[in-house]
C-alpha atoms as a PDB file:
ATOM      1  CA  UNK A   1       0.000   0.000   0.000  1.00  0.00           C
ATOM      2  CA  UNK A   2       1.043   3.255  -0.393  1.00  0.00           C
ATOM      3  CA  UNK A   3      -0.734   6.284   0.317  1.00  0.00           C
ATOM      4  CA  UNK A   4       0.483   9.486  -1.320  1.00  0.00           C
ATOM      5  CA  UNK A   5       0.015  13.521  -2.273  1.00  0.00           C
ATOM      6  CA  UNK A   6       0.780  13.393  -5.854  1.00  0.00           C
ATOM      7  CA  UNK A   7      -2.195  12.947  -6.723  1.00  0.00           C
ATOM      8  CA  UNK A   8      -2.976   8.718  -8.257  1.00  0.00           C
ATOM      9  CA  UNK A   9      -4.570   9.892 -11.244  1.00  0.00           C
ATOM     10  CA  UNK A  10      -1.997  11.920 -12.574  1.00  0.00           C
ATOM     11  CA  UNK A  11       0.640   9.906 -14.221  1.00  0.00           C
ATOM     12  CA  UNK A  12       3.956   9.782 -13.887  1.00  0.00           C
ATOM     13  CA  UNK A  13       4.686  10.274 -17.669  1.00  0.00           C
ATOM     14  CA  UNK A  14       1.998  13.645 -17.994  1.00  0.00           C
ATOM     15  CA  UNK A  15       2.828  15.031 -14.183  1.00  0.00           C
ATOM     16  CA  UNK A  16       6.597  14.862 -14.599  1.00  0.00           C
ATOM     17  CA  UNK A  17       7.381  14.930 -18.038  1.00  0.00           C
ATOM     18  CA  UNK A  18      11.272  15.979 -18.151  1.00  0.00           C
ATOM     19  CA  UNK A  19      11.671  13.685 -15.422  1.00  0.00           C
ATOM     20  CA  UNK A  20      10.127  10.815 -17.094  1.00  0.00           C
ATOM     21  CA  UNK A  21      12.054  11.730 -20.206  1.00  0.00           C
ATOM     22  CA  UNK A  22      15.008  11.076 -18.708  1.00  0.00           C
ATOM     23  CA  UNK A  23      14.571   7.645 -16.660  1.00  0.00           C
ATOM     24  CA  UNK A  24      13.543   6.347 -20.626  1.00  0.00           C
ATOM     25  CA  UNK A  25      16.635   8.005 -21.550  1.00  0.00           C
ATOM     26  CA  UNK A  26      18.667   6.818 -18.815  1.00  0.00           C
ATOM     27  CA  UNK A  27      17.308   3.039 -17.949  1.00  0.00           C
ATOM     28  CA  UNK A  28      15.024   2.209 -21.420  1.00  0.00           C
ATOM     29  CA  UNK A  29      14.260  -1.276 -19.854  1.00  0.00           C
ATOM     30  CA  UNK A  30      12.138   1.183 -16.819  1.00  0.00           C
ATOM     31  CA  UNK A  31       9.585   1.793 -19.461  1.00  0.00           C
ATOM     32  CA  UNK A  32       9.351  -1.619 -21.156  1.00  0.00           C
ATOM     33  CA  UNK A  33       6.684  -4.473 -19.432  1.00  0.00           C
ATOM     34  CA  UNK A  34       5.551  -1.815 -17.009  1.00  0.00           C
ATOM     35  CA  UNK A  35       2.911   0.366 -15.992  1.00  0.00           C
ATOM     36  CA  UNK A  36       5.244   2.725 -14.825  1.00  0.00           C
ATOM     37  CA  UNK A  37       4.009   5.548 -17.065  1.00  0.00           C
ATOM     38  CA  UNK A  38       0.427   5.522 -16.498  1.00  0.00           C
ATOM     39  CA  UNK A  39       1.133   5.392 -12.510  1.00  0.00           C
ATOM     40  CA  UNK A  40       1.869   8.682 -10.251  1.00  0.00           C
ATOM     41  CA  UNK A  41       5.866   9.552  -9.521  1.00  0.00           C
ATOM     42  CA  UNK A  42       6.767   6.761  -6.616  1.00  0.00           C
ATOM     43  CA  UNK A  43       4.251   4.060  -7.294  1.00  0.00           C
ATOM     44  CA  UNK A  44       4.666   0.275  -7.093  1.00  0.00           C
ATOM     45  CA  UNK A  45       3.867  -1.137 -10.470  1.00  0.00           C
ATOM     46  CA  UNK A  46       1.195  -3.496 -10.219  1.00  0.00           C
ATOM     47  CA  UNK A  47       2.675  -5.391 -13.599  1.00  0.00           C
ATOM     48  CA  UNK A  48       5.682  -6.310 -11.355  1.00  0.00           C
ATOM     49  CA  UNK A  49       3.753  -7.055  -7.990  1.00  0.00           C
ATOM     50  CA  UNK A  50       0.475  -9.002  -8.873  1.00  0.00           C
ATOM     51  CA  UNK A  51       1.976 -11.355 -10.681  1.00  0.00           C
ATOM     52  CA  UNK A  52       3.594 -12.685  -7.453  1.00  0.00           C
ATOM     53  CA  UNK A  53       0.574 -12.726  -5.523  1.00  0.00           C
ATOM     54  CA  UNK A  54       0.170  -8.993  -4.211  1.00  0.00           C
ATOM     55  CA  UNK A  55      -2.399  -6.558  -4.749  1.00  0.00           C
ATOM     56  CA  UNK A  56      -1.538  -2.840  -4.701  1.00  0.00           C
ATOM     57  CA  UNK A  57      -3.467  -0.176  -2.594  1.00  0.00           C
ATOM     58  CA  UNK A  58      -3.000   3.498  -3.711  1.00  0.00           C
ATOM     59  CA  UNK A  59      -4.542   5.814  -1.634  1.00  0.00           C
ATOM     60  CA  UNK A  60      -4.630   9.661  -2.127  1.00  0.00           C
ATOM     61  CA  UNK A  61      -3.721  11.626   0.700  1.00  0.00           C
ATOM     62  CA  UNK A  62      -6.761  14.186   2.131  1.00  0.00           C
ATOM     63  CA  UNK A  63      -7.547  17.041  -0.470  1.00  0.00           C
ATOM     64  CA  UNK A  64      -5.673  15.293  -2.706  1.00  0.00           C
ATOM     65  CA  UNK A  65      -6.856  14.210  -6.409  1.00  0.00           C
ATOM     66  CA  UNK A  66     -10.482  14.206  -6.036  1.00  0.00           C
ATOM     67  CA  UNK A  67     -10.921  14.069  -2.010  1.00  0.00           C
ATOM     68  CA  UNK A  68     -12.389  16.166  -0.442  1.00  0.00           C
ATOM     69  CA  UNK A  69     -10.691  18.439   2.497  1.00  0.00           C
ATOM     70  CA  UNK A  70      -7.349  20.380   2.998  1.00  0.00           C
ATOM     71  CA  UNK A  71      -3.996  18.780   2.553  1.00  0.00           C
ATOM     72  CA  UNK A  72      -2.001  18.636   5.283  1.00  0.00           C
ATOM     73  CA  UNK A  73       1.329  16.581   4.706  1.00  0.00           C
ATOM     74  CA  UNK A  74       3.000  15.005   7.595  1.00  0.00           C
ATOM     75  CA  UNK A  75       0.970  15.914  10.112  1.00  0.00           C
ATOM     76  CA  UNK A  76      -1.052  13.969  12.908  1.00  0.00           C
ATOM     77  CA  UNK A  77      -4.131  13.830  11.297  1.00  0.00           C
ATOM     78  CA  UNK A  78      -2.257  12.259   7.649  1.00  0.00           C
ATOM     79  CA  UNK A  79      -0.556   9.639  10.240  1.00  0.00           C
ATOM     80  CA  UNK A  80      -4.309   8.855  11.639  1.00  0.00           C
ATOM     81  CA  UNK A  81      -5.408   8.240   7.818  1.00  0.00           C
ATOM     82  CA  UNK A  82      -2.552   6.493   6.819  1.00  0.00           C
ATOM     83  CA  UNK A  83      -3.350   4.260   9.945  1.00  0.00           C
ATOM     84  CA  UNK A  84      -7.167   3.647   8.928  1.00  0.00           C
ATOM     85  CA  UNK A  85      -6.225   2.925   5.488  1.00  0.00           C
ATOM     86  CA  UNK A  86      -3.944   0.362   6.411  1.00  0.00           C
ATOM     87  CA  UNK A  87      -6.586  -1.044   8.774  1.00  0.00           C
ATOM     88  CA  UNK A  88      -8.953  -0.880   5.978  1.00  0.00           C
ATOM     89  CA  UNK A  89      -6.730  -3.088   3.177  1.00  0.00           C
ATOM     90  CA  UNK A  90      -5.847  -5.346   6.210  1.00  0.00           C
ATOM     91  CA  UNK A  91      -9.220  -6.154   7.191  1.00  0.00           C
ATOM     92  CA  UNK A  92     -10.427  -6.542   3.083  1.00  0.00           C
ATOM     93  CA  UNK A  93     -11.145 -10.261   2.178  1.00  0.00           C
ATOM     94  CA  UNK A  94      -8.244 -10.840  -0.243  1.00  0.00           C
ATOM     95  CA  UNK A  95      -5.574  -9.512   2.031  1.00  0.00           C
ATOM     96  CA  UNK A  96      -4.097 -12.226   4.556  1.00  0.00           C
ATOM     97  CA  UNK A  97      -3.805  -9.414   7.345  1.00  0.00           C
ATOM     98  CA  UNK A  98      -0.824  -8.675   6.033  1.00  0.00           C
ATOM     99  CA  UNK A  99      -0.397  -5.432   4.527  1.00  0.00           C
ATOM    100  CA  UNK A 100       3.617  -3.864   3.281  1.00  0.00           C
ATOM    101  CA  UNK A 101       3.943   0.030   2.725  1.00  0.00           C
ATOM    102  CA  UNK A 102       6.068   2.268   0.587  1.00  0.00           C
ATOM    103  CA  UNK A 103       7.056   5.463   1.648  1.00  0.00           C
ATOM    104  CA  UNK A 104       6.022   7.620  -0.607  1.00  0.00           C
ATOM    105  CA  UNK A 105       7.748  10.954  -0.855  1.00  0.00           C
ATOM    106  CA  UNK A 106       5.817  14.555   0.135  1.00  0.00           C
ATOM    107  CA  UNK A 107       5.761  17.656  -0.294  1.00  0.00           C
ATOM    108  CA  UNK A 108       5.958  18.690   3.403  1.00  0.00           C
END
């Protein structure tokens, strides 16, 4: 799971152009059998992770892509989200209880 403020529905390859530009440029085989483009900056790529048995939770952060509130990076009430989200995935009925993170970066 990973829960972030870039916003999921804006993809890496649109969002960060220049940037995506170069990791083509600079690692070609990035781009090839991936989703990597069509996810936001940071992502896990479900192409790499389902096929191994995983599924892969991306959650917006509050106020962030088309939620509803004020964004408010790194603070207590982001840490209380994170913490229901991850309750939420755990508790779903195709997750074992188990449930990994990625830190996303943020703009805090």
């Amino acid at each position: 799971m990973a829960m972030t403020d870039y916003a999921k529905d804006l993809p890496f390859c649109q969002g960060y152009a220049g940037a995506w530009d170069v990791v083509v440029k600079t690692a070609p085989d990035a781009a090839q059998n991936t989703l990597a483009k069509l996810i936001f900056f940071g992502a896990p790529d479900p192409k790499k992770w389902v096929v191994h048995d995983y599924a892969v939770v991306i959650v917006d952060s509050r106020g962030i892509g088309r939620l509803p509130g004020r964004i408010d990076s790194s603070s207590p009430r982001e840490g209380d989200d994170y913490a229901a989200a991850v309750d939420w995935v755990g508790g779903q009925p195709w997750c074992d209880g188990n449930v990994g993170l990625l830190a996303c970066p943020t703009s805090a």
